[in-house]
C-alpha atoms as a PDB file:
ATOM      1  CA  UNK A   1     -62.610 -16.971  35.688  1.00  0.00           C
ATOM      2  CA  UNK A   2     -63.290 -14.754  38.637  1.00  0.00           C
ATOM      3  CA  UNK A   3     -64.230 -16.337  41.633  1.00  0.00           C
ATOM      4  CA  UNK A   4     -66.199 -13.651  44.307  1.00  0.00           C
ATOM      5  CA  UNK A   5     -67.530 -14.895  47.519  1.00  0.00           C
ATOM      6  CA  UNK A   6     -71.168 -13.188  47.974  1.00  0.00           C
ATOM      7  CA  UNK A   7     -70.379 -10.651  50.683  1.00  0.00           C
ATOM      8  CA  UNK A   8     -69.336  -7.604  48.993  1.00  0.00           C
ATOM      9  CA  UNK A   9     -66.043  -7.266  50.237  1.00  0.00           C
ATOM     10  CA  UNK A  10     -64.725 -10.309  49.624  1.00  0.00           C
ATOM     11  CA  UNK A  11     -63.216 -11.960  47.130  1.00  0.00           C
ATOM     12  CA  UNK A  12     -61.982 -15.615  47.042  1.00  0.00           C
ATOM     13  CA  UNK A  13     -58.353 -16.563  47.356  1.00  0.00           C
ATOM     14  CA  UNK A  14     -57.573 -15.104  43.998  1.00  0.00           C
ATOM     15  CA  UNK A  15     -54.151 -13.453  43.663  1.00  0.00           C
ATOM     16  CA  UNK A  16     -55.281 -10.643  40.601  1.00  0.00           C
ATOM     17  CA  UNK A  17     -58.815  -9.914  41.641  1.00  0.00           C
ATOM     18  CA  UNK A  18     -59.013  -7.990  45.449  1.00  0.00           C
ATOM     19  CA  UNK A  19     -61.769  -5.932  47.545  1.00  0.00           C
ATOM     20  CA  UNK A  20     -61.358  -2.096  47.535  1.00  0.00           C
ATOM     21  CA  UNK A  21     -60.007  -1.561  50.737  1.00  0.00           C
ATOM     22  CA  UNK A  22     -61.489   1.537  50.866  1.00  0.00           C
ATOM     23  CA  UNK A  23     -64.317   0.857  50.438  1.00  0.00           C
ATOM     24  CA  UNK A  24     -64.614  -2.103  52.207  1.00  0.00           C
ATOM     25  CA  UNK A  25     -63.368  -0.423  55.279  1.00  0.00           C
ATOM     26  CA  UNK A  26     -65.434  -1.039  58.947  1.00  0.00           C
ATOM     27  CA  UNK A  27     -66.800   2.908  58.430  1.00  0.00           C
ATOM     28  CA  UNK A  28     -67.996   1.619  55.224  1.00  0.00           C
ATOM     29  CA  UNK A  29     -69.944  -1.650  56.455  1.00  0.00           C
ATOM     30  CA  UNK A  30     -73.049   0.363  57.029  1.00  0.00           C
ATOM     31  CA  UNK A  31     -73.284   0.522  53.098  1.00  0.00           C
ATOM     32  CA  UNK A  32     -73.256  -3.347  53.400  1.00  0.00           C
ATOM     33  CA  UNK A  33     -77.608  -2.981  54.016  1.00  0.00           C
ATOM     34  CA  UNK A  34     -77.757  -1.150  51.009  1.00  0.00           C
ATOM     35  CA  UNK A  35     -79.949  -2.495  48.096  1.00  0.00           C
ATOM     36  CA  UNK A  36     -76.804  -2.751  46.147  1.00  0.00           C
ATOM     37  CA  UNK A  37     -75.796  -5.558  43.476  1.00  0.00           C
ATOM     38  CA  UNK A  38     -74.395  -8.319  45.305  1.00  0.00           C
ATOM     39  CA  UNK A  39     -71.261  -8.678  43.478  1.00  0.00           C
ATOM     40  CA  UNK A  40     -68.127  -7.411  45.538  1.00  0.00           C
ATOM     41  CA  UNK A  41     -66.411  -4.324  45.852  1.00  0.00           C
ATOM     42  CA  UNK A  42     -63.727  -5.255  43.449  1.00  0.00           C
ATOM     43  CA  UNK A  43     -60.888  -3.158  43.024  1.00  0.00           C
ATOM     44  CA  UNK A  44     -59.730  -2.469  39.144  1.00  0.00           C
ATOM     45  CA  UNK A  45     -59.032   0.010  37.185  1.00  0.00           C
ATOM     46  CA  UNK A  46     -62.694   0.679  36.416  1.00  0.00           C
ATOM     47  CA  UNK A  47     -63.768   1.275  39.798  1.00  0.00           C
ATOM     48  CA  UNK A  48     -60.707   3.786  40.882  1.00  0.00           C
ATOM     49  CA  UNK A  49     -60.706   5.629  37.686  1.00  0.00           C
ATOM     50  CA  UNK A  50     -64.953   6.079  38.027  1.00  0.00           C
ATOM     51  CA  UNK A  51     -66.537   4.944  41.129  1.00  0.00           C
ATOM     52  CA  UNK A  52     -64.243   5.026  44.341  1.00  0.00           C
ATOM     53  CA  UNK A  53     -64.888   8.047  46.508  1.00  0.00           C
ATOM     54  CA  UNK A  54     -61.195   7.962  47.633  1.00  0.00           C
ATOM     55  CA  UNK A  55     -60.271   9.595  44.474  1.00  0.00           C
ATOM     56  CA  UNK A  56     -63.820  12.035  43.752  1.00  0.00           C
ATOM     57  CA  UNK A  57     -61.896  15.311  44.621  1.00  0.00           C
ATOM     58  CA  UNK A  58     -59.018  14.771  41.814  1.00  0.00           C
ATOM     59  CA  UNK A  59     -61.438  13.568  39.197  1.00  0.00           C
ATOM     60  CA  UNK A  60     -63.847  16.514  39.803  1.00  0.00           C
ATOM     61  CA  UNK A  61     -60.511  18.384  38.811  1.00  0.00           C
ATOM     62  CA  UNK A  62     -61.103  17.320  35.353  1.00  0.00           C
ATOM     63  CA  UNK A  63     -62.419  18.190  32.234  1.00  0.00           C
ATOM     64  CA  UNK A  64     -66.424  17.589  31.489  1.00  0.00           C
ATOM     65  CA  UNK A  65     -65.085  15.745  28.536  1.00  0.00           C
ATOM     66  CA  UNK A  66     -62.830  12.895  30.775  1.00  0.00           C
ATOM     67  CA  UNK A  67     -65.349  12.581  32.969  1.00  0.00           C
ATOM     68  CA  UNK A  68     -68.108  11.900  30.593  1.00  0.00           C
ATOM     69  CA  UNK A  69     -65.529   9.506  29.027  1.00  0.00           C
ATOM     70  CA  UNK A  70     -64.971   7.725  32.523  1.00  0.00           C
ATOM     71  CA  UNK A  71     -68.712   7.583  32.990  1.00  0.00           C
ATOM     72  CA  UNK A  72     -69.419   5.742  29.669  1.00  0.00           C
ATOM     73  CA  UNK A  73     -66.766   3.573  29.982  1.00  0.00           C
ATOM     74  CA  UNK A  74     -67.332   0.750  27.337  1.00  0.00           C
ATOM     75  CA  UNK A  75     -68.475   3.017  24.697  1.00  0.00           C
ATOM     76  CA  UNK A  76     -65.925   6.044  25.536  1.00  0.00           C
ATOM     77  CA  UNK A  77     -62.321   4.449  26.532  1.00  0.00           C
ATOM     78  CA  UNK A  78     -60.654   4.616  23.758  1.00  0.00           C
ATOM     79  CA  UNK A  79     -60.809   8.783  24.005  1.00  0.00           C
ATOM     80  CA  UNK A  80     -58.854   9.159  26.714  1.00  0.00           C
ATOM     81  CA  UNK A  81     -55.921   8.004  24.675  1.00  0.00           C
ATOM     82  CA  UNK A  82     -56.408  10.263  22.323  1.00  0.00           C
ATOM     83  CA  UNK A  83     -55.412  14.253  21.996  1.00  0.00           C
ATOM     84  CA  UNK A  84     -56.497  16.416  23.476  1.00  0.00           C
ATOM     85  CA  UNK A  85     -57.611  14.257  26.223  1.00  0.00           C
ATOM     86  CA  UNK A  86     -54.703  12.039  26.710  1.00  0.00           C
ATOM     87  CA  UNK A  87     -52.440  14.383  28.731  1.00  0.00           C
ATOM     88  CA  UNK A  88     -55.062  15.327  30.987  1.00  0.00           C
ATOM     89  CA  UNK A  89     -56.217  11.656  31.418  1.00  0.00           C
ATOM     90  CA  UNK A  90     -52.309  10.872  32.141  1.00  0.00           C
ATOM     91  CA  UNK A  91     -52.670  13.351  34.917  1.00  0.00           C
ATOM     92  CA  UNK A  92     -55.341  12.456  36.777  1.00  0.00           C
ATOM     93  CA  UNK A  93     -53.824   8.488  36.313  1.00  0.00           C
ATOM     94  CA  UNK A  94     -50.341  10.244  37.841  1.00  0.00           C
ATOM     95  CA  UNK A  95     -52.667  12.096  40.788  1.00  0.00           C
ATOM     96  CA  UNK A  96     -54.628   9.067  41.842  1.00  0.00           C
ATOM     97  CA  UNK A  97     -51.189   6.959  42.104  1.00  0.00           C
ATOM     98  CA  UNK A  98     -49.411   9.426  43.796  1.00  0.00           C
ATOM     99  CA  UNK A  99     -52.742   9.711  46.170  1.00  0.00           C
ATOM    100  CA  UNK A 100     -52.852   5.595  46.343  1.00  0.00           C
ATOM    101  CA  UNK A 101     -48.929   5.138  46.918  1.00  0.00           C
ATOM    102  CA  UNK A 102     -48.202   8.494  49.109  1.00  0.00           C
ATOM    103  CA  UNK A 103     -44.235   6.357  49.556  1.00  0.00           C
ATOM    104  CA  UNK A 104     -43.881   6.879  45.996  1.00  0.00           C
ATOM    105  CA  UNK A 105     -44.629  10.795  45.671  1.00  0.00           C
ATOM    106  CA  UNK A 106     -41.518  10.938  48.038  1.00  0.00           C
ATOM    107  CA  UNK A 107     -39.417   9.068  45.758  1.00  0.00           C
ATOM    108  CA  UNK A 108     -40.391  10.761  42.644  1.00  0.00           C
ATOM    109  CA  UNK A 109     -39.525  14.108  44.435  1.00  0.00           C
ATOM    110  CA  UNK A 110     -36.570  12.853  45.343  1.00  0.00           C
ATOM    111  CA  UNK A 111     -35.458  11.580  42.017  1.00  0.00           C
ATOM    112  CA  UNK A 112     -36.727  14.775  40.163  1.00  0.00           C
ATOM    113  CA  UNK A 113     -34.265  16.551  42.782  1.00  0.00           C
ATOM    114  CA  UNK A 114     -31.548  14.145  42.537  1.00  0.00           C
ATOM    115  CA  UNK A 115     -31.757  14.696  38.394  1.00  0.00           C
ATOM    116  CA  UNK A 116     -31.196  18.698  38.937  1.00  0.00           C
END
């Protein structure tokens, strides 16, 4: 079971389940008044993929049809795994990761050069 402390970002001592750090950052703590749920700021796939505004310029990169996928979530998932969405899906999955791990973009260029 998850266990989340009632300030927004934080979460209690549990090793899978973390706070955004982004948005949980001190320029962010004004947003802490907010009439928002009180449940944290986690951090999971859900919120990168749809809600965190670290990532809002790559996903308004993509199709209406992804992004009305992302927004319905529960109901609309399973479509990004399928053609014709799943390559552009895959790519905005590759962007984010390569935007949340910049260390890694240099080692896949590397490797992609090292491979020539």
């Amino acid at each position: 079971s998850q266990r989340l402390s009632k300030t927004k970002c934080s979460v209690d001592n549990t090793a899978w389940l973390k706070s955004c750090k982004i948005c949980c950052d001190e320029n962010v703590s004004a947003l802490q008044q907010l009439p928002f749920p009180e449940e944290p700021i986690v951090e999971d796939e859900r919120h990168i993929l749809v809600t965190c505004p670290a990532y809002h310029h790559l996903r308004t990169r993509m199709s209406d049809n992804i992004l009305s996928a992302l927004l319905a979530w529960d109901d609309r998932l399973p479509d990004l795994f399928k053609a014709p969405n799943i390559d552009d899906f895959a790519a905005l999955v590759h962007r984010i990761f390569l935007n949340r791990f910049p260390k890694e973009k240099n080692k896949t260029n590397n490797s992609s050069a090292n491979n020539r």
